[in-house]
C-alpha atoms as a PDB file:
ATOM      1  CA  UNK A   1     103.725-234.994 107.577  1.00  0.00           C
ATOM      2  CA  UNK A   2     103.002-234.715 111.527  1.00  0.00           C
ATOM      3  CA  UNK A   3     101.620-231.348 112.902  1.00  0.00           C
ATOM      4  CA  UNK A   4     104.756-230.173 113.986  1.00  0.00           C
ATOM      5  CA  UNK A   5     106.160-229.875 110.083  1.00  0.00           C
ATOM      6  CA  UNK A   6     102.829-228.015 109.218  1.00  0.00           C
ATOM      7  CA  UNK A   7     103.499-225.757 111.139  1.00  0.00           C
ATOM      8  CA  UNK A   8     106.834-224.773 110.763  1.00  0.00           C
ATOM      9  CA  UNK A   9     106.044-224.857 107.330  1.00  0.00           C
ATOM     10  CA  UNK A  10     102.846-222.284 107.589  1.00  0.00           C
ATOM     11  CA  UNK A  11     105.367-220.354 109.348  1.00  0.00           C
ATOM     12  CA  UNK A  12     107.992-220.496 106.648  1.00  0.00           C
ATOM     13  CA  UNK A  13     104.981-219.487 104.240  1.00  0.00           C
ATOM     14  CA  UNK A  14     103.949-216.235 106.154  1.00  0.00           C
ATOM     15  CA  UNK A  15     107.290-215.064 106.090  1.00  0.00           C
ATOM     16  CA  UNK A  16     107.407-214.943 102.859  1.00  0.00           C
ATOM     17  CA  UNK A  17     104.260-213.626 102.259  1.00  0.00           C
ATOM     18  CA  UNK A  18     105.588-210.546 104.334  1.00  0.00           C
ATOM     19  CA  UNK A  19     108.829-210.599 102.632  1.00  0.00           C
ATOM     20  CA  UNK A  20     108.742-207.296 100.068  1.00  0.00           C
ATOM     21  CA  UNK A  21     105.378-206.904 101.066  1.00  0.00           C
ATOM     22  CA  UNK A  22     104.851-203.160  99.219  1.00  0.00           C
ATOM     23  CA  UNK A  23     106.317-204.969  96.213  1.00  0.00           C
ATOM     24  CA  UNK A  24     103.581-207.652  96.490  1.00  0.00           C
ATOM     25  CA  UNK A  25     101.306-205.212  97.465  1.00  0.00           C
ATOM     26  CA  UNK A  26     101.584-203.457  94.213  1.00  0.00           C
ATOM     27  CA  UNK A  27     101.838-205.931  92.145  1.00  0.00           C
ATOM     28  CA  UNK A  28      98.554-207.736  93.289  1.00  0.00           C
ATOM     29  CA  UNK A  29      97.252-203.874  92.922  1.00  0.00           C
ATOM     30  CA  UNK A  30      98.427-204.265  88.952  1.00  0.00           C
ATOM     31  CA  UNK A  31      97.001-207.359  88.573  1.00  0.00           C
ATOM     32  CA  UNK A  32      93.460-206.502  89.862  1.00  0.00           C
ATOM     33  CA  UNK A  33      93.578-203.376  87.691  1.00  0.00           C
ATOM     34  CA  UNK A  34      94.290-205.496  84.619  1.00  0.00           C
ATOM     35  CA  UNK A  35      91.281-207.887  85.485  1.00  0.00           C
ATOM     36  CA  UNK A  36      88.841-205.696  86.778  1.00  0.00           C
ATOM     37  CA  UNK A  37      86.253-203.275  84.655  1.00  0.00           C
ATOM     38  CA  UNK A  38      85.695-201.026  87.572  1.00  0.00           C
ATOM     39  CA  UNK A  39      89.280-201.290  89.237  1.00  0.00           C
ATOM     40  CA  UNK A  40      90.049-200.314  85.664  1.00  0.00           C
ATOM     41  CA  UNK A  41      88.136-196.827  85.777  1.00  0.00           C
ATOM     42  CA  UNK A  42      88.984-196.156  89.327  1.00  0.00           C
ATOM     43  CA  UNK A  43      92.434-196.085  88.761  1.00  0.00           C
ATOM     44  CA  UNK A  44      91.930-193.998  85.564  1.00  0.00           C
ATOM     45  CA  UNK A  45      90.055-191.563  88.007  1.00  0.00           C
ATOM     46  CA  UNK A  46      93.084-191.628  90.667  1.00  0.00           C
ATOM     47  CA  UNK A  47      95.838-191.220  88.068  1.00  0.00           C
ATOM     48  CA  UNK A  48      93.209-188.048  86.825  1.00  0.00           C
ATOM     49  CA  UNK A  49      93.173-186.565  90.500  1.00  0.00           C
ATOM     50  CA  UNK A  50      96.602-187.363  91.236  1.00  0.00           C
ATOM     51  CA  UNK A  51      97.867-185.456  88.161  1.00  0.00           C
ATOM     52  CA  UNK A  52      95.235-182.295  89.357  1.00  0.00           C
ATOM     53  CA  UNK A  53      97.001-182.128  92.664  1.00  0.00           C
ATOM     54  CA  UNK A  54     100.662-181.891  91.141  1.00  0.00           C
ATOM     55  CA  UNK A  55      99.030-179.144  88.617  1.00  0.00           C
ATOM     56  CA  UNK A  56      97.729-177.618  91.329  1.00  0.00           C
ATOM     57  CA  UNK A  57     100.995-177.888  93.245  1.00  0.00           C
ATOM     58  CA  UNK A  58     102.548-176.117  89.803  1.00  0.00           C
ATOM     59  CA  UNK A  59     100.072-173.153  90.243  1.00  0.00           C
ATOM     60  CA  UNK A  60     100.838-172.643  93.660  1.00  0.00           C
ATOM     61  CA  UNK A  61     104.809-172.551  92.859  1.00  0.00           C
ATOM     62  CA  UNK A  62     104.267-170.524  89.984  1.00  0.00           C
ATOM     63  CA  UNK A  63     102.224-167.924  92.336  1.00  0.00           C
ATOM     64  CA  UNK A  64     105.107-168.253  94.933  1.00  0.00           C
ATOM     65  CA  UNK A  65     107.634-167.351  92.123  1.00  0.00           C
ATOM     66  CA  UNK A  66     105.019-164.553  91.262  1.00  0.00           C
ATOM     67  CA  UNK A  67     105.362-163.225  95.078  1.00  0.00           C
ATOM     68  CA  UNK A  68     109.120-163.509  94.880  1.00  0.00           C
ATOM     69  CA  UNK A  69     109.049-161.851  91.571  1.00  0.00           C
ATOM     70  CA  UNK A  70     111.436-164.513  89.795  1.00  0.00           C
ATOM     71  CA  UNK A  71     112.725-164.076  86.537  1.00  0.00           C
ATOM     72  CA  UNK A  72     112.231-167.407  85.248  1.00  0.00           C
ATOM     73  CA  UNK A  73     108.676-168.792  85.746  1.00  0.00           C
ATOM     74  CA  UNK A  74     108.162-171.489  83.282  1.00  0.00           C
ATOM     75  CA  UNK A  75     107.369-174.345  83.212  1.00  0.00           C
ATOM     76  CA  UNK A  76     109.963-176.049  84.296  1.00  0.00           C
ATOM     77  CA  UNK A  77     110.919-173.538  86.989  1.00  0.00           C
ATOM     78  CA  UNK A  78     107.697-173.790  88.972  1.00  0.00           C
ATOM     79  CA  UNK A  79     108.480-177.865  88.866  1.00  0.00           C
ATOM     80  CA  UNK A  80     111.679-176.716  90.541  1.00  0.00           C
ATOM     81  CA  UNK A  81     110.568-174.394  92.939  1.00  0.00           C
ATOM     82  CA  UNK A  82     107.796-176.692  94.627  1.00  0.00           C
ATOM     83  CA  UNK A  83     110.282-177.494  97.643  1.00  0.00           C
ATOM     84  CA  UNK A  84     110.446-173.808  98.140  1.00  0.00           C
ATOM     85  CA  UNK A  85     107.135-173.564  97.809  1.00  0.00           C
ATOM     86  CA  UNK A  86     106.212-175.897 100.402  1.00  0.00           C
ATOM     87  CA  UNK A  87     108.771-174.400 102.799  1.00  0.00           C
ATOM     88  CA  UNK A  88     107.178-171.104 102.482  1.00  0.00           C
ATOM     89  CA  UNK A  89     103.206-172.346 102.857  1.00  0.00           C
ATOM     90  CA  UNK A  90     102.096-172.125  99.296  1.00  0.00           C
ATOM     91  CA  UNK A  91     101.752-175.834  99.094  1.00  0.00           C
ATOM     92  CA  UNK A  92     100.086-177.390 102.002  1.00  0.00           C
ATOM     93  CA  UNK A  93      99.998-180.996 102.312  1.00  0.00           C
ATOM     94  CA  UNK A  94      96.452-180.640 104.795  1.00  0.00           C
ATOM     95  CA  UNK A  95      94.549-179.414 102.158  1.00  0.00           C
ATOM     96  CA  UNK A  96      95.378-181.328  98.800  1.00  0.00           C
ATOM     97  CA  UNK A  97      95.001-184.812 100.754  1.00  0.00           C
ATOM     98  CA  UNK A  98      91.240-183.676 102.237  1.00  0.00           C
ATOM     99  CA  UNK A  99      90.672-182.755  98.245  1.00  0.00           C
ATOM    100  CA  UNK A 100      92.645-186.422  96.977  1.00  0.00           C
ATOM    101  CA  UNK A 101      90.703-188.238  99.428  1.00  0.00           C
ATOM    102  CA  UNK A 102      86.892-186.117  99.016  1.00  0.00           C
ATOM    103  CA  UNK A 103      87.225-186.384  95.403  1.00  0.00           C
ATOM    104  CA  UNK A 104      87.935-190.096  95.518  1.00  0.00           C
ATOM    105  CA  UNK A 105      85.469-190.674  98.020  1.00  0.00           C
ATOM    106  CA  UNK A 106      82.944-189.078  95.648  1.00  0.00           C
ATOM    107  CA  UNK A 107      84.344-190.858  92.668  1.00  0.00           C
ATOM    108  CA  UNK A 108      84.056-194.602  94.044  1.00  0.00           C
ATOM    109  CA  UNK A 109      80.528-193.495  95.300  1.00  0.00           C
ATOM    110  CA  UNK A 110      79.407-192.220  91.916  1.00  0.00           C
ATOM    111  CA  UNK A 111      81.119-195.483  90.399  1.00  0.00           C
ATOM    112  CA  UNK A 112      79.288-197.932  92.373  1.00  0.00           C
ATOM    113  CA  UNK A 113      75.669-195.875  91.912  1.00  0.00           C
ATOM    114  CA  UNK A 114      76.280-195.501  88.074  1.00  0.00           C
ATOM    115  CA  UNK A 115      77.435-199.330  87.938  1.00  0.00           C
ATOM    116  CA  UNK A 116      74.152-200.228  89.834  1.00  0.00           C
ATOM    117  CA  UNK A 117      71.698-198.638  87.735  1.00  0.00           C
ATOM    118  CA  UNK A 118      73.138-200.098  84.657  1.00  0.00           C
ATOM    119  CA  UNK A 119      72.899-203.241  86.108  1.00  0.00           C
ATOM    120  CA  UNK A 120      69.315-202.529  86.842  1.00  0.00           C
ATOM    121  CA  UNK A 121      68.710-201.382  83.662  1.00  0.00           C
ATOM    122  CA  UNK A 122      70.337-204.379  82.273  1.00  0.00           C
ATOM    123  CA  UNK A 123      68.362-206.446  84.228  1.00  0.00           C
ATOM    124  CA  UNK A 124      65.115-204.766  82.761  1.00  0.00           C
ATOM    125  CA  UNK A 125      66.665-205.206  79.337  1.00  0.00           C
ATOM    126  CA  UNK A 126      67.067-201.384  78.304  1.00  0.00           C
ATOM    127  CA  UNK A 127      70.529-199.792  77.305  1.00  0.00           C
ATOM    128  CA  UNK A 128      73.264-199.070  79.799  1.00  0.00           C
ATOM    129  CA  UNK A 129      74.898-195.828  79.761  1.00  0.00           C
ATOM    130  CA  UNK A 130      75.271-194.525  83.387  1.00  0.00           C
ATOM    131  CA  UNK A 131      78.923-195.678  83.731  1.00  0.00           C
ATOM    132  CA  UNK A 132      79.802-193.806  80.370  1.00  0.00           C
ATOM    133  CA  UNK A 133      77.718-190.671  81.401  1.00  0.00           C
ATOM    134  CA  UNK A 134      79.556-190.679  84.516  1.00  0.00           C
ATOM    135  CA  UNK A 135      83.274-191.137  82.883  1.00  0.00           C
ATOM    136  CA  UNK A 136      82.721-189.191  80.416  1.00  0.00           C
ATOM    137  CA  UNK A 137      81.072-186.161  83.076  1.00  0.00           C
ATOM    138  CA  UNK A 138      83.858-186.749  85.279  1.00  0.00           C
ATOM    139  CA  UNK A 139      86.850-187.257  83.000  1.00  0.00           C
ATOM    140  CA  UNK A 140      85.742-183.835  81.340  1.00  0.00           C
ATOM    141  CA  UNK A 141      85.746-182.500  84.610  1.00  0.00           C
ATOM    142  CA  UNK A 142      89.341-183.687  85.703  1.00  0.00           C
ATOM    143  CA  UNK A 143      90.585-182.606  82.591  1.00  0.00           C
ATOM    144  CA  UNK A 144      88.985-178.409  82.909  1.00  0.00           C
ATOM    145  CA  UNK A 145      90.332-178.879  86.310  1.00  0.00           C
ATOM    146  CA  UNK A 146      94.160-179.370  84.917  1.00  0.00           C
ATOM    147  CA  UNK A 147      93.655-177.320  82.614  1.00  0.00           C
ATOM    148  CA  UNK A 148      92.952-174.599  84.761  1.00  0.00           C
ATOM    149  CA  UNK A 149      96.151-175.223  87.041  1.00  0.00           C
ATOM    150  CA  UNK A 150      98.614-175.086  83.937  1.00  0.00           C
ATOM    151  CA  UNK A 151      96.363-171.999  83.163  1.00  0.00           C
ATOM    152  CA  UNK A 152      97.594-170.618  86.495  1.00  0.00           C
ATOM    153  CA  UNK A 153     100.789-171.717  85.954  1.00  0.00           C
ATOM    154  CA  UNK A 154     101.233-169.384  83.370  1.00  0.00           C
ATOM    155  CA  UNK A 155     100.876-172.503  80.321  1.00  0.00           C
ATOM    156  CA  UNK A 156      99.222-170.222  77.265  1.00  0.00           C
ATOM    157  CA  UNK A 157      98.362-173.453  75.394  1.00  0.00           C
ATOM    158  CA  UNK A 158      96.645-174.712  77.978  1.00  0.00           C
ATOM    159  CA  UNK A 159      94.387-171.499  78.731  1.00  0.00           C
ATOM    160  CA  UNK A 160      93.864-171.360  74.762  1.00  0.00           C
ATOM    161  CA  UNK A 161      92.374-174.868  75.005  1.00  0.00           C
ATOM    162  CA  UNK A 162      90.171-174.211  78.124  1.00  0.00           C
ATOM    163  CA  UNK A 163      88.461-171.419  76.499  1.00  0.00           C
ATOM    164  CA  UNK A 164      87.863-173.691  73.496  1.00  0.00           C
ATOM    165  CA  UNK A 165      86.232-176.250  75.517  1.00  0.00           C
ATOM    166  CA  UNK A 166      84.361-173.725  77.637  1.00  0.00           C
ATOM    167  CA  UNK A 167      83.203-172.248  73.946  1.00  0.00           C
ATOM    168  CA  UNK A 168      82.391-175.664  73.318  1.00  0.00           C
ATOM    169  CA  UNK A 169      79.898-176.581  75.943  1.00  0.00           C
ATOM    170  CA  UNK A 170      78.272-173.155  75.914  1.00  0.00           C
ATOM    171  CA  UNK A 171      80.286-171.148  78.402  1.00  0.00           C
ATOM    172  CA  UNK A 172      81.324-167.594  77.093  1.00  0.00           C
ATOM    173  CA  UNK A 173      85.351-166.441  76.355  1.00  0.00           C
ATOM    174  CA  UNK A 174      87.369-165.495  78.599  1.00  0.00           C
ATOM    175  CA  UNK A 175      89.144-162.491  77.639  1.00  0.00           C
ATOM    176  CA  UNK A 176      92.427-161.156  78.847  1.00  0.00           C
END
Protein backbone atom coordinates (compact mmCIF):
# COMPACT_ATOMS: atom_id res chain seq x y z
CA UNK A 1 0.00 0.00 0.00
CA UNK A 2 1.80 3.42 -1.13
CA UNK A 3 0.96 6.67 0.85
CA UNK A 4 -1.39 7.82 -1.50
CA UNK A 5 -4.00 4.69 -0.65
CA UNK A 6 -3.46 5.51 3.14
CA UNK A 7 -4.65 8.29 2.79
CA UNK A 8 -7.57 8.14 0.87
CA UNK A 9 -8.34 5.44 3.01
CA UNK A 10 -7.93 7.56 6.51
CA UNK A 11 -10.14 9.78 4.67
CA UNK A 12 -12.76 7.20 3.84
CA UNK A 13 -12.45 6.24 7.69
CA UNK A 14 -13.22 9.81 9.10
CA UNK A 15 -16.15 10.02 7.12
CA UNK A 16 -17.56 7.49 8.57
CA UNK A 17 -16.67 8.18 11.84
CA UNK A 18 -18.77 11.47 11.30
CA UNK A 19 -21.45 9.67 9.58
CA UNK A 20 -24.60 9.56 12.34
CA UNK A 21 -22.34 11.02 14.62
CA UNK A 22 -25.22 11.79 17.59
CA UNK A 23 -26.11 8.14 17.02
CA UNK A 24 -22.47 7.14 17.74
CA UNK A 25 -22.27 9.64 20.15
CA UNK A 26 -24.88 8.03 22.23
CA UNK A 27 -24.19 4.89 21.84
CA UNK A 28 -20.46 5.17 22.99
CA UNK A 29 -22.35 7.30 25.93
CA UNK A 30 -24.37 3.74 26.67
CA UNK A 31 -21.55 1.81 26.50
CA UNK A 32 -19.37 3.80 29.01
CA UNK A 33 -22.38 3.87 31.34
CA UNK A 34 -22.60 0.08 31.23
CA UNK A 35 -18.76 -0.24 32.03
CA UNK A 36 -18.17 2.39 34.30
CA UNK A 37 -18.96 2.43 38.36
CA UNK A 38 -18.98 6.15 38.48
CA UNK A 39 -20.44 6.88 34.87
CA UNK A 40 -22.96 4.49 36.36
CA UNK A 41 -24.03 6.86 39.37
CA UNK A 42 -23.65 9.99 37.41
CA UNK A 43 -26.11 9.14 35.08
CA UNK A 44 -28.42 7.87 37.88
CA UNK A 45 -27.91 11.49 39.31
CA UNK A 46 -28.76 13.19 35.76
CA UNK A 47 -31.79 11.00 35.04
CA UNK A 48 -32.72 12.20 39.06
CA UNK A 49 -32.26 16.01 38.09
CA UNK A 50 -33.62 15.70 34.78
CA UNK A 51 -36.89 14.19 36.10
CA UNK A 52 -36.87 17.33 39.01
CA UNK A 53 -36.82 19.85 36.23
CA UNK A 54 -39.89 18.31 34.25
CA UNK A 55 -41.67 18.10 37.90
CA UNK A 56 -40.81 21.33 38.36
CA UNK A 57 -41.96 22.29 34.87
CA UNK A 58 -45.47 20.37 36.07
CA UNK A 59 -45.70 22.78 39.12
CA UNK A 60 -45.21 25.71 37.21
CA UNK A 61 -48.10 24.62 34.60
CA UNK A 62 -50.23 23.57 37.25
CA UNK A 63 -49.75 27.24 38.93
CA UNK A 64 -50.36 28.76 35.40
CA UNK A 65 -53.66 26.72 35.17
CA UNK A 66 -54.20 28.00 38.84
CA UNK A 67 -53.83 31.79 37.45
CA UNK A 68 -56.10 30.98 34.54
CA UNK A 69 -58.44 29.31 36.87
CA UNK A 70 -58.87 26.03 34.64
CA UNK A 71 -61.24 23.51 35.35
CA UNK A 72 -59.20 20.59 34.78
CA UNK A 73 -55.83 20.63 36.63
CA UNK A 74 -54.65 17.15 36.91
CA UNK A 75 -52.27 15.52 36.23
CA UNK A 76 -52.36 15.06 32.97
CA UNK A 77 -53.60 18.57 32.17
CA UNK A 78 -50.62 20.42 33.60
CA UNK A 79 -48.43 17.85 31.18
CA UNK A 80 -50.58 19.45 28.51
CA UNK A 81 -50.50 22.87 29.33
CA UNK A 82 -46.55 23.23 29.61
CA UNK A 83 -46.43 24.86 25.97
CA UNK A 84 -48.80 27.40 27.31
CA UNK A 85 -46.99 27.70 30.10
CA UNK A 86 -43.84 28.52 28.54
CA UNK A 87 -45.54 30.99 26.19
CA UNK A 88 -46.85 32.87 29.06
CA UNK A 89 -43.35 32.95 31.34
CA UNK A 90 -44.17 30.37 33.92
CA UNK A 91 -41.55 28.08 32.57
CA UNK A 92 -38.33 29.71 31.79
CA UNK A 93 -35.74 27.86 30.06
CA UNK A 94 -32.77 30.51 31.79
CA UNK A 95 -33.40 29.36 35.01
CA UNK A 96 -33.95 25.44 35.03
CA UNK A 97 -30.62 25.02 32.82
CA UNK A 98 -28.42 27.35 35.53
CA UNK A 99 -30.22 24.76 38.21
CA UNK A 100 -29.51 21.35 35.60
CA UNK A 101 -26.12 22.50 35.13
CA UNK A 102 -25.27 23.89 39.19
CA UNK A 103 -26.70 20.80 40.47
CA UNK A 104 -24.63 18.63 38.17
CA UNK A 105 -21.71 20.61 38.64
CA UNK A 106 -22.09 19.96 42.38
CA UNK A 107 -22.94 16.36 41.86
CA UNK A 108 -19.73 15.31 39.73
CA UNK A 109 -17.74 17.41 42.35
CA UNK A 110 -19.19 15.59 45.33
CA UNK A 111 -18.68 12.24 43.22
CA UNK A 112 -15.12 12.63 42.59
CA UNK A 113 -14.37 13.92 46.50
CA UNK A 114 -16.50 10.99 47.96
CA UNK A 115 -14.73 8.49 45.39
CA UNK A 116 -11.31 9.90 46.61
CA UNK A 117 -11.62 9.46 50.17
CA UNK A 118 -12.75 5.96 49.80
CA UNK A 119 -9.94 5.31 47.88
CA UNK A 120 -7.85 6.77 50.60
CA UNK A 121 -9.47 4.98 53.04
CA UNK A 122 -9.04 1.90 51.06
CA UNK A 123 -5.64 2.51 50.72
CA UNK A 124 -5.27 2.73 54.64
CA UNK A 125 -7.29 -0.46 54.82
CA UNK A 126 -10.50 0.89 56.74
CA UNK A 127 -14.15 0.58 55.29
CA UNK A 128 -15.40 2.66 52.40
CA UNK A 129 -18.62 4.32 52.66
CA UNK A 130 -18.32 7.93 51.32
CA UNK A 131 -19.74 7.07 47.85
CA UNK A 132 -22.85 5.36 49.58
CA UNK A 133 -23.22 8.29 52.14
CA UNK A 134 -23.18 10.54 49.31
CA UNK A 135 -25.87 8.50 47.01
CA UNK A 136 -27.77 7.73 49.45
CA UNK A 137 -27.72 11.84 50.89
CA UNK A 138 -28.24 12.91 47.49
CA UNK A 139 -30.69 10.40 46.02
CA UNK A 140 -32.91 11.22 49.19
CA UNK A 141 -32.54 14.62 48.31
CA UNK A 142 -33.61 14.34 44.53
CA UNK A 143 -36.32 12.32 45.50
CA UNK A 144 -37.99 15.24 48.50
CA UNK A 145 -37.21 17.52 45.70
CA UNK A 146 -39.86 15.63 43.20
CA UNK A 147 -41.80 15.05 45.58
CA UNK A 148 -42.34 18.45 46.38
CA UNK A 149 -43.07 19.50 42.62
CA UNK A 150 -45.93 16.78 42.23
CA UNK A 151 -46.86 18.25 45.71
CA UNK A 152 -47.27 21.57 43.89
CA UNK A 153 -48.78 20.09 41.19
CA UNK A 154 -51.62 19.33 43.11
CA UNK A 155 -50.49 15.11 43.34
CA UNK A 156 -52.15 14.21 47.04
CA UNK A 157 -50.17 10.93 47.07
CA UNK A 158 -47.23 12.48 46.62
CA UNK A 159 -47.65 15.25 49.47
CA UNK A 160 -48.95 12.22 51.75
CA UNK A 161 -45.57 10.55 51.16
CA UNK A 162 -43.40 13.71 51.71
CA UNK A 163 -44.81 14.26 55.04
CA UNK A 164 -44.07 10.60 55.82
CA UNK A 165 -40.54 10.93 54.97
CA UNK A 166 -40.22 14.35 56.58
CA UNK A 167 -41.90 12.40 59.83
CA UNK A 168 -39.35 10.00 59.17
CA UNK A 169 -36.13 11.89 59.44
CA UNK A 170 -37.40 14.08 62.27
CA UNK A 171 -39.06 16.99 60.52
CA UNK A 172 -42.60 17.89 61.96
CA UNK A 173 -46.21 17.46 59.76
CA UNK A 174 -47.26 19.55 57.64
CA UNK A 175 -50.76 20.31 58.10
CA UNK A 176 -53.27 21.65 55.66
Amino acid sequence: MNVQELYISLIKIMHTLADAWPVKLAASFFVAALASRPTKLLLIFVLLVVFDLFTRWIALSRKHLDDQKAEEKGLHACVLNMRKARAAGYIQSGPMKHRFSGKFIWYSLMCLVAATLDTNLATMGEPQYFVKLFVAYMGASEAMSILENMQEAGVEQAGDLLDLVKMKRGGKRDVR
